[in-house]
N, C-alpha and C. Protein backbone atom coordinates (compact mmCIF):
# COMPACT_ATOMS: atom_id res chain seq x y z
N UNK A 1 50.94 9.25 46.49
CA UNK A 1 50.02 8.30 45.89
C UNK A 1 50.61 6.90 46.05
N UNK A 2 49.96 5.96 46.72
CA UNK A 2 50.41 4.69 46.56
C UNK A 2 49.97 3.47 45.54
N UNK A 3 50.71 2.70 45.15
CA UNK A 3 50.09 2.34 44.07
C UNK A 3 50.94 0.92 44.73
N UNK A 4 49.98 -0.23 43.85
CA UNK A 4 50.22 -1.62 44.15
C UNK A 4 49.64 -2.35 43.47
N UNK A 5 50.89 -3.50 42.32
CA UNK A 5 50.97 -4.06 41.91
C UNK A 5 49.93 -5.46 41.62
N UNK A 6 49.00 -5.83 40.92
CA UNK A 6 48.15 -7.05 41.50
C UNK A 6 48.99 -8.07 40.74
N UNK A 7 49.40 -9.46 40.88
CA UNK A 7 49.28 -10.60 40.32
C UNK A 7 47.60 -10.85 39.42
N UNK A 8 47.81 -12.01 39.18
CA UNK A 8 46.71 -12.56 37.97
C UNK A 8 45.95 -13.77 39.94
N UNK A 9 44.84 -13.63 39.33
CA UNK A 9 43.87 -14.55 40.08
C UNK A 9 43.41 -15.76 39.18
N UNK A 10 44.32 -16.73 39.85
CA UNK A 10 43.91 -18.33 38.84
C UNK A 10 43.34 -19.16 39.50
N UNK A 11 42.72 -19.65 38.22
CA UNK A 11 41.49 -20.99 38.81
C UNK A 11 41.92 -22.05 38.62
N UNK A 12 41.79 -22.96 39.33
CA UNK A 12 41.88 -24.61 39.60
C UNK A 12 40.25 -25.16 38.95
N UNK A 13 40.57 -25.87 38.30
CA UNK A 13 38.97 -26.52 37.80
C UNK A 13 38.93 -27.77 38.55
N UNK A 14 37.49 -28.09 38.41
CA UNK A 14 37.20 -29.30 39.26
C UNK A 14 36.11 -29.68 38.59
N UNK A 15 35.75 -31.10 37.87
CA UNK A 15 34.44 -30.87 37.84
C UNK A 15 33.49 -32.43 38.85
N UNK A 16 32.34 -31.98 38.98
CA UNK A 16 31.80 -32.90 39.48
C UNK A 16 30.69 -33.28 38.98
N UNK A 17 30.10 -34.61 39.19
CA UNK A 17 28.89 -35.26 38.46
C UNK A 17 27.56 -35.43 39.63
N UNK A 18 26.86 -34.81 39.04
CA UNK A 18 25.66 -34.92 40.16
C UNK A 18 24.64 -35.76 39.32
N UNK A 19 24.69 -37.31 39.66
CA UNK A 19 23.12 -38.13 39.60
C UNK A 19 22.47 -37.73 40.01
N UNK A 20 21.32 -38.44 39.04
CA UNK A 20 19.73 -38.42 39.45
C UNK A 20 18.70 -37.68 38.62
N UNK A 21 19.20 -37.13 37.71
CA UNK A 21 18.33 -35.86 36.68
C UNK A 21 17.93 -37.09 36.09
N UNK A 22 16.06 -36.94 35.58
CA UNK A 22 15.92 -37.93 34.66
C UNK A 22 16.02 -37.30 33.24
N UNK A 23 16.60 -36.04 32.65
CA UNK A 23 16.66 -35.78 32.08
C UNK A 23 18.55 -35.07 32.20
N UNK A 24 19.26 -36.17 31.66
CA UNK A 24 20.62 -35.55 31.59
C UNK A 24 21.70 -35.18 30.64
N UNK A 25 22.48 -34.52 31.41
CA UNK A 25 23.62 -33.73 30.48
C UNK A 25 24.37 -35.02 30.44
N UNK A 26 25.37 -35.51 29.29
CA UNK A 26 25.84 -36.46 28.77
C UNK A 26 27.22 -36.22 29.22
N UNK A 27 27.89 -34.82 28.96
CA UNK A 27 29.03 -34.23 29.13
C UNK A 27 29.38 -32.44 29.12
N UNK A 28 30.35 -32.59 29.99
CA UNK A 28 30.46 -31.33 29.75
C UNK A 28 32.16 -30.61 30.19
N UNK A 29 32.43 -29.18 29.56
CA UNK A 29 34.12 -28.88 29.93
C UNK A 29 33.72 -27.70 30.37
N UNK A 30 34.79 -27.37 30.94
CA UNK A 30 35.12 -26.19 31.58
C UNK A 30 36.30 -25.34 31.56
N UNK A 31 36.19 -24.21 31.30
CA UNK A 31 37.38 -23.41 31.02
C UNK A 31 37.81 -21.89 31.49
N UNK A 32 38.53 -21.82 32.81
CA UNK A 32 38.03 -20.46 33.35
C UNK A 32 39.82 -19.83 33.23
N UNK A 33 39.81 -18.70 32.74
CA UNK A 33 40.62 -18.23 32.43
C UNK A 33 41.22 -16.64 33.77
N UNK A 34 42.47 -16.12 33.74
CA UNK A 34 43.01 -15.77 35.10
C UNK A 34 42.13 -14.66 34.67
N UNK A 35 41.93 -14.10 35.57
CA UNK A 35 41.59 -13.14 36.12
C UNK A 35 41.83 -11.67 36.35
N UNK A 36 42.61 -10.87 35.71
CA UNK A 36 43.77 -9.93 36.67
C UNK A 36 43.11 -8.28 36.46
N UNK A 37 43.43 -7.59 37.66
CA UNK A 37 42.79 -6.73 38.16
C UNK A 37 43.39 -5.33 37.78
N UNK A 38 44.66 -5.64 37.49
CA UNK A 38 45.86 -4.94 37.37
C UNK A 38 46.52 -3.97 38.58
N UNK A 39 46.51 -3.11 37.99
CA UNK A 39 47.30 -1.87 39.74
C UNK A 39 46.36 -1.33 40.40
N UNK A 40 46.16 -1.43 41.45
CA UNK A 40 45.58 -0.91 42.99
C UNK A 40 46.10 0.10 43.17
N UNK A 41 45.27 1.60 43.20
CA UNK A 41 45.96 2.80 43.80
C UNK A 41 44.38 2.60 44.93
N UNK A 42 45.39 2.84 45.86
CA UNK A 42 44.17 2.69 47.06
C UNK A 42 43.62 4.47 47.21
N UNK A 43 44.22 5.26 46.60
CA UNK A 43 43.54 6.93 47.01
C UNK A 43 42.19 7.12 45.63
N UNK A 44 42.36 6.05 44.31
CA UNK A 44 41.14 5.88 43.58
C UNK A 44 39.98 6.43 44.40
N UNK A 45 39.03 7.33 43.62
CA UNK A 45 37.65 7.24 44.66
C UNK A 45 36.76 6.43 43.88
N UNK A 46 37.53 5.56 43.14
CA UNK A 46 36.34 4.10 42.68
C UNK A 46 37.24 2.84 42.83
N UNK A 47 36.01 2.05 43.39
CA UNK A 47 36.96 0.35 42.97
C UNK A 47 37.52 0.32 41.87
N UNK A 48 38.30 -0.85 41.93
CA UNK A 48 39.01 -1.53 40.77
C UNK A 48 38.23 -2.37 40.11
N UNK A 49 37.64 -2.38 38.92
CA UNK A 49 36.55 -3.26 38.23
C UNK A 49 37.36 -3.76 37.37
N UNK A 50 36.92 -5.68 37.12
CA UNK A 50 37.89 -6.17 35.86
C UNK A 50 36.13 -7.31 35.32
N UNK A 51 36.53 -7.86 34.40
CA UNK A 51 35.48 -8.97 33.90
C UNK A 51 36.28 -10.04 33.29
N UNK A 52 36.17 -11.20 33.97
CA UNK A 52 36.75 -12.13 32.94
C UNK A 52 35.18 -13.31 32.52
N UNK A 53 36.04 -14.41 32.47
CA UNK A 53 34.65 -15.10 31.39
C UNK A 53 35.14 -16.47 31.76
N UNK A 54 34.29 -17.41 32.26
CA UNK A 54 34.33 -18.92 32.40
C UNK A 54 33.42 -19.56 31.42
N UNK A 55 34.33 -20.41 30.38
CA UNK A 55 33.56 -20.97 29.34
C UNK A 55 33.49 -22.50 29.86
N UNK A 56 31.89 -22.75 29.34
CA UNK A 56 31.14 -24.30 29.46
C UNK A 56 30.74 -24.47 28.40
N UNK A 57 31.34 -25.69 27.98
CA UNK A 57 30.70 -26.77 27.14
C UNK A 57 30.15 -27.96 27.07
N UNK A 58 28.70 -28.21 27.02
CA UNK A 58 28.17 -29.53 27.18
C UNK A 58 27.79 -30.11 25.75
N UNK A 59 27.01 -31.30 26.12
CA UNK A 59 26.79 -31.93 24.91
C UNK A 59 25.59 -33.38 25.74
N UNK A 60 24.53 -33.25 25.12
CA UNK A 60 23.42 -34.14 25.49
C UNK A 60 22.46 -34.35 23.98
N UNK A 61 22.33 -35.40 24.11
CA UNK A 61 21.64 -36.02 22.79
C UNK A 61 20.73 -36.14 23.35
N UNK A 62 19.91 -35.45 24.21
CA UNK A 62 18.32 -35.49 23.94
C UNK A 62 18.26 -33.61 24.34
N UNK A 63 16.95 -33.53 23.64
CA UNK A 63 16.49 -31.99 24.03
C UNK A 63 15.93 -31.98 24.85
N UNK A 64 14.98 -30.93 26.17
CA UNK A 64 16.16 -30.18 26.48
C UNK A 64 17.18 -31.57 27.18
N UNK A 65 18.23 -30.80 27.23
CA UNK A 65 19.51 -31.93 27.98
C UNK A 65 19.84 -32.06 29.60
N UNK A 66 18.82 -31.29 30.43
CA UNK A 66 19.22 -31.12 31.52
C UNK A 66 19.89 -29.60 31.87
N UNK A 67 20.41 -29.44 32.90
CA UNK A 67 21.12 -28.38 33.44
C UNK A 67 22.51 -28.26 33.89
N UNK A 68 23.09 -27.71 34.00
CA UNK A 68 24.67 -27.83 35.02
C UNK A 68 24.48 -26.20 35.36
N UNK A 69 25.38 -26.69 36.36
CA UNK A 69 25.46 -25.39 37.62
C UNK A 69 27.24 -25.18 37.72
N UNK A 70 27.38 -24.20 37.78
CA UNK A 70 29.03 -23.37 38.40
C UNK A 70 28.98 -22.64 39.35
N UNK A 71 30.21 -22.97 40.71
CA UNK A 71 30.40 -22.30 41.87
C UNK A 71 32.20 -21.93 42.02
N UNK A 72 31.91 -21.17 42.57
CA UNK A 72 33.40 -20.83 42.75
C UNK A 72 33.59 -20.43 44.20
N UNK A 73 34.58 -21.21 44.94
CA UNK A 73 34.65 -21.80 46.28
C UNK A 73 35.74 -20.03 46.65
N UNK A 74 36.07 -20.33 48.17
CA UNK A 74 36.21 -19.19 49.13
C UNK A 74 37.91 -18.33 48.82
N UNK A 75 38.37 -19.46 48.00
CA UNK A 75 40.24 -19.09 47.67
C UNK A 75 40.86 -19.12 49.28
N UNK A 76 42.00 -18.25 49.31
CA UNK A 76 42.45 -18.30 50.27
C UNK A 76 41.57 -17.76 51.85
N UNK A 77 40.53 -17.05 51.77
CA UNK A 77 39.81 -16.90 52.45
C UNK A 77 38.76 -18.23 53.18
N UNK A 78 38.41 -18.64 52.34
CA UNK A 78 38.00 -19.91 52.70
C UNK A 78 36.41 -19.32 52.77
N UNK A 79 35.95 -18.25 52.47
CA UNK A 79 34.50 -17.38 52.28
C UNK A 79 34.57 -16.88 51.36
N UNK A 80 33.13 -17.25 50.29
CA UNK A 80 33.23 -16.87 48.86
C UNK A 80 32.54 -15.06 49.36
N UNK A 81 32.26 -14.77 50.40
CA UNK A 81 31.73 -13.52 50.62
C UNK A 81 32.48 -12.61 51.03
N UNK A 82 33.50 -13.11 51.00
CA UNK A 82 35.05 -12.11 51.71
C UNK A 82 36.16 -12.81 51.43
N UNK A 83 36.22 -12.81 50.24
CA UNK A 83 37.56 -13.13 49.14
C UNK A 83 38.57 -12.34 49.32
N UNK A 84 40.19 -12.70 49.74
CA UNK A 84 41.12 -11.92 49.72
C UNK A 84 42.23 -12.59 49.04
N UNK A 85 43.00 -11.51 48.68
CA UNK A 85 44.50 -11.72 47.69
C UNK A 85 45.31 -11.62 49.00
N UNK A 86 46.51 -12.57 48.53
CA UNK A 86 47.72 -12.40 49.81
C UNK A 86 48.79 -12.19 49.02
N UNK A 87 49.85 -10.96 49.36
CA UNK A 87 50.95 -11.18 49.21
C UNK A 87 51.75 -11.19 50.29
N UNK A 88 52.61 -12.76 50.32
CA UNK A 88 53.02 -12.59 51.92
C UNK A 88 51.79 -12.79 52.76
N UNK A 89 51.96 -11.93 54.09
CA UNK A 89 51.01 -12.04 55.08
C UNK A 89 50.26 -10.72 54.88
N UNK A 90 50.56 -9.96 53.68
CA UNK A 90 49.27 -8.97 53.39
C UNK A 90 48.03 -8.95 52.54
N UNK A 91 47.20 -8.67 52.62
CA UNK A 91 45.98 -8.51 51.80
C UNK A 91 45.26 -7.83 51.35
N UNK A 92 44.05 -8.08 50.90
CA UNK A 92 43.50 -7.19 49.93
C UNK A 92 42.21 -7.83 49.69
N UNK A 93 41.24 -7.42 49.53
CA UNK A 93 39.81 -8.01 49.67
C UNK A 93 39.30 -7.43 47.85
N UNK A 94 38.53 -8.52 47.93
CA UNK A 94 38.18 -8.24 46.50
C UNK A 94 36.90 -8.96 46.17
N UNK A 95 35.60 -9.58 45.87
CA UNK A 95 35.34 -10.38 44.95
C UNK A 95 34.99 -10.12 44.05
N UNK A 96 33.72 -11.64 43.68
CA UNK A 96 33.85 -11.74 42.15
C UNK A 96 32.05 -11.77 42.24
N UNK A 97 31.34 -11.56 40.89
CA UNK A 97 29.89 -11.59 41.19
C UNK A 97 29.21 -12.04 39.50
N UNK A 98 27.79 -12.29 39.85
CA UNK A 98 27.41 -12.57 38.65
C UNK A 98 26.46 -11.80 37.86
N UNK A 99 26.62 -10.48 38.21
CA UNK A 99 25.56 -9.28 37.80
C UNK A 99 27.16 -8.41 37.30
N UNK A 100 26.58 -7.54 36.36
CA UNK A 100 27.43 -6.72 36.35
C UNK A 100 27.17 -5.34 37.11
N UNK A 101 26.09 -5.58 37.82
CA UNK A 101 26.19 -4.07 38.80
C UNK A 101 27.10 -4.74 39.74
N UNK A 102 27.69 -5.79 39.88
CA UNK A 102 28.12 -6.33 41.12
C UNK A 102 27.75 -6.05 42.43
N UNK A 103 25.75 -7.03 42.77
CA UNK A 103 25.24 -6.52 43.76
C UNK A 103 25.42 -8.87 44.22
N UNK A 104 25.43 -9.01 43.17
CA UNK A 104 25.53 -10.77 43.59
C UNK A 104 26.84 -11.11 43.46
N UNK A 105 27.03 -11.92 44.39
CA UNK A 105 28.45 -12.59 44.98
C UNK A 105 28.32 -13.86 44.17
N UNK A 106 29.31 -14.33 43.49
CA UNK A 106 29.05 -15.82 42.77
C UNK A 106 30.21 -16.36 43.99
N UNK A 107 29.52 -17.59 44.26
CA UNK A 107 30.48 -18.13 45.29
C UNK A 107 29.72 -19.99 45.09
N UNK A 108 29.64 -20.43 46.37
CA UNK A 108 29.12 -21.85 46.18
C UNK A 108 27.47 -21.73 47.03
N UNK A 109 26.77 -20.51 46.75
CA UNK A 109 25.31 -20.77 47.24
C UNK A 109 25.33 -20.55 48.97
N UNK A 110 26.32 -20.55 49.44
CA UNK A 110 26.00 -20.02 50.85
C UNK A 110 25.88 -19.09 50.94
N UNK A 111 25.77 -18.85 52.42
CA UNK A 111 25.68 -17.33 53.25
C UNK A 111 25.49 -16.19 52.30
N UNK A 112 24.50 -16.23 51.44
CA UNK A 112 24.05 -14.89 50.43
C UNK A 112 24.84 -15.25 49.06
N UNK A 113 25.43 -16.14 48.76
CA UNK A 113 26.03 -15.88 47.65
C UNK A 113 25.66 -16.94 46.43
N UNK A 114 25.81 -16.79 45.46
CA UNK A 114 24.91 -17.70 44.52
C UNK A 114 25.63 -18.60 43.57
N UNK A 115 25.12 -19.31 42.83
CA UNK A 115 25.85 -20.29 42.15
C UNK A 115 25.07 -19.54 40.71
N UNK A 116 25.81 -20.46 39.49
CA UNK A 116 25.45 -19.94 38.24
C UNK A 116 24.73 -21.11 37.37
N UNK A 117 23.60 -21.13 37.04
CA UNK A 117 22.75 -22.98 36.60
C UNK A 117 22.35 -22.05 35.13
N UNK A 118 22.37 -23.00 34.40
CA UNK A 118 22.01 -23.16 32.80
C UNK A 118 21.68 -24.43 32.13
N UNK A 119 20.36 -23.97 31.65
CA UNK A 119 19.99 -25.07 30.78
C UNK A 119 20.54 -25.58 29.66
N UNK A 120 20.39 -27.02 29.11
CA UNK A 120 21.32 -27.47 27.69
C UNK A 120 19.90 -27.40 26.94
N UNK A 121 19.96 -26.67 26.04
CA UNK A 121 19.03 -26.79 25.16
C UNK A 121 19.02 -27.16 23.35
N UNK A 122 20.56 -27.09 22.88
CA UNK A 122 21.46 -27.35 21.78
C UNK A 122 22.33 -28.64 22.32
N UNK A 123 22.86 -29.19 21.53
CA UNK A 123 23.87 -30.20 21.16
C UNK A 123 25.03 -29.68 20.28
N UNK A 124 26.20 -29.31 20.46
CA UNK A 124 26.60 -29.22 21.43
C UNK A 124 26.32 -27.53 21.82
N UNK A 125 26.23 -26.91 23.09
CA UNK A 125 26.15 -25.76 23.80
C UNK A 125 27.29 -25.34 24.23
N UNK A 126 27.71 -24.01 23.96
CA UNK A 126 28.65 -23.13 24.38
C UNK A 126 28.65 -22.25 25.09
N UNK A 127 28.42 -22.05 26.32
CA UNK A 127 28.15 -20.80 27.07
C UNK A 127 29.36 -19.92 27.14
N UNK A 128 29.52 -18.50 27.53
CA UNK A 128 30.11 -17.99 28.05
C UNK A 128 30.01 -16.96 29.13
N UNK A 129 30.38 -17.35 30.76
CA UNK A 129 29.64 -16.64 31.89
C UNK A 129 30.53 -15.72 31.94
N UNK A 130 30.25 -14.52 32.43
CA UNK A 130 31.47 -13.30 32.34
C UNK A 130 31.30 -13.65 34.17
N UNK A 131 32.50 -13.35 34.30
CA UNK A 131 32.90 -13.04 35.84
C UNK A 131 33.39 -11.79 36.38
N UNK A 132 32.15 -10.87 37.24
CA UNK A 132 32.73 -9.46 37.34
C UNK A 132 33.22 -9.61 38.91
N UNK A 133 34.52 -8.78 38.49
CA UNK A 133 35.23 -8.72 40.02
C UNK A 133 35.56 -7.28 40.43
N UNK A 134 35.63 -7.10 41.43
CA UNK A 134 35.31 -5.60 42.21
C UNK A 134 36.36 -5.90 43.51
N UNK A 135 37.69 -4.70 43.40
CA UNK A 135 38.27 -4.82 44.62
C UNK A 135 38.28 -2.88 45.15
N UNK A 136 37.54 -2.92 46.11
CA UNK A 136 36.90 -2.14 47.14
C UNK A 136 38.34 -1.23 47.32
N UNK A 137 37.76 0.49 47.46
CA UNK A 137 38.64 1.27 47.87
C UNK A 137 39.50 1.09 49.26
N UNK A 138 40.36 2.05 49.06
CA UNK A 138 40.86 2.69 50.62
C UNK A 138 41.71 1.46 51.21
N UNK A 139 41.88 0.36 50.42
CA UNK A 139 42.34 -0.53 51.08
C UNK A 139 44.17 -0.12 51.49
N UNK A 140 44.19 -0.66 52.94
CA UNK A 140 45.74 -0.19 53.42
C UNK A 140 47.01 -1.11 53.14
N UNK A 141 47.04 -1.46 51.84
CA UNK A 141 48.51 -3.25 52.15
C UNK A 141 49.36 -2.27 51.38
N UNK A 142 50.84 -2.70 51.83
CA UNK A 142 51.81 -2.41 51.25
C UNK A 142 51.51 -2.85 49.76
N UNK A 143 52.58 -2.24 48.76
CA UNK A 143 52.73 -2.37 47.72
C UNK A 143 53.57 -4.32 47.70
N UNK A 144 52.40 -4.71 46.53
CA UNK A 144 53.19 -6.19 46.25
C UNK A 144 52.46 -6.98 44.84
N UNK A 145 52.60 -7.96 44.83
CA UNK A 145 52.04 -8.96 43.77
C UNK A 145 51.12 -9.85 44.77
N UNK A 146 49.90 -9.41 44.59
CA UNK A 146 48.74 -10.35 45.25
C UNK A 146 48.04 -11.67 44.61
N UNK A 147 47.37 -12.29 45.01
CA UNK A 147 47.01 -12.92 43.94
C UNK A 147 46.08 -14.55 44.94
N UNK A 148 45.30 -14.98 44.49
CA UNK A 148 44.11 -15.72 44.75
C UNK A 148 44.40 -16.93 44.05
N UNK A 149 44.27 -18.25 44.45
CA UNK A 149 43.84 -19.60 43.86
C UNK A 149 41.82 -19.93 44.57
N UNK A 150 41.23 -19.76 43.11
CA UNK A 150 39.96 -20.56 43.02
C UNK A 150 39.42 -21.67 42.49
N UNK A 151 38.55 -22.15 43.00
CA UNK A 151 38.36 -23.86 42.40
C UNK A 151 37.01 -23.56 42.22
N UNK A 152 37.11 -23.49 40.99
CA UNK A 152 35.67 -23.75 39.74
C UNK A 152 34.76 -25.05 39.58
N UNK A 153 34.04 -25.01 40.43
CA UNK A 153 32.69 -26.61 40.33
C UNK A 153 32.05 -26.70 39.36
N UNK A 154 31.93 -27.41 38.56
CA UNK A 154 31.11 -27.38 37.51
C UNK A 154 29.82 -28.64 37.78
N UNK A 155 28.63 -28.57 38.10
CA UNK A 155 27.94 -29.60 38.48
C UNK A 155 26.91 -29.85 36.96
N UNK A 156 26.69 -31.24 36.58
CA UNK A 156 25.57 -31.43 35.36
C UNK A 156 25.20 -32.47 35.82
């Protein structure tokens, strides 16, 4: 039986301001917390399923307040549709989605994959988005500490 170690998958936040809503969000934070998948036995006959949670907080003094949107860019892959962990020069494929059947890819809206938009409808609003991540059987990497840097967009 082989078994292999995961590191934690951490996010880099970023946020950005998108003009032009005539109805806008005033402010808003972001808070996405690691990720970790724990041990990989690749002879499992199920993926590895974990859920973590990216918290948003806005705040707009008029009702509704507008919208903001969250994407989460490609990590070391540089494709939010084929996300991989490296340890060293080995890997491990994994992503992350915004269904919990994990049939949607949360990524930045390309090539099939979707972004996450919510309305402000309170002063101040607290969301909390769960982030389900799924790393796929049978995979062949040596045993190691893997692990992903993602950058969290937050657009309002």
């Amino acid at each position: 039986m082989t078994r292999r170690a995961l590191a934690r998958l951490s996010g880099l936040l970023v946020l950005a301001l998108v003009p032009g809503h005539a109805i806008a969000v005033d402010s808003c934070r972001i808070q996405a917390r690691v990720l970790a998948f724990g041990e990989y036995i690749a002879s499992d006959p199920q993926p590895l399923d974990t859920v973590g949670t990216i918290r948003v907080q806005c705040r707009s003094n008029q009702t509704p307040g507008g919208a903001y949107t969250v994407e989460i860019d490609g990590g070391n892959s540089g494709d939010p549709g084929a996300r991989e962990m490296l340890s060293g020069s080995s890997r491990l494929a994994y992503n992350l989605y915004v269904d919990a059947a994990r049939l949607r890819i949360w990524g930045d809206g390309t090539g099939g994959t979707e972004t996450v938009s919510r309305l402000v409808t309170r002063h101040p609003q607290r969301d909390f988005l769960p982030v389900y991540g799924r790393m796929p059987v049978r995979q062949n990497s040596p045993p190691g500490a893997y692990s992903d840097s993602l950058v969290v967009t937050l657009s309002f």
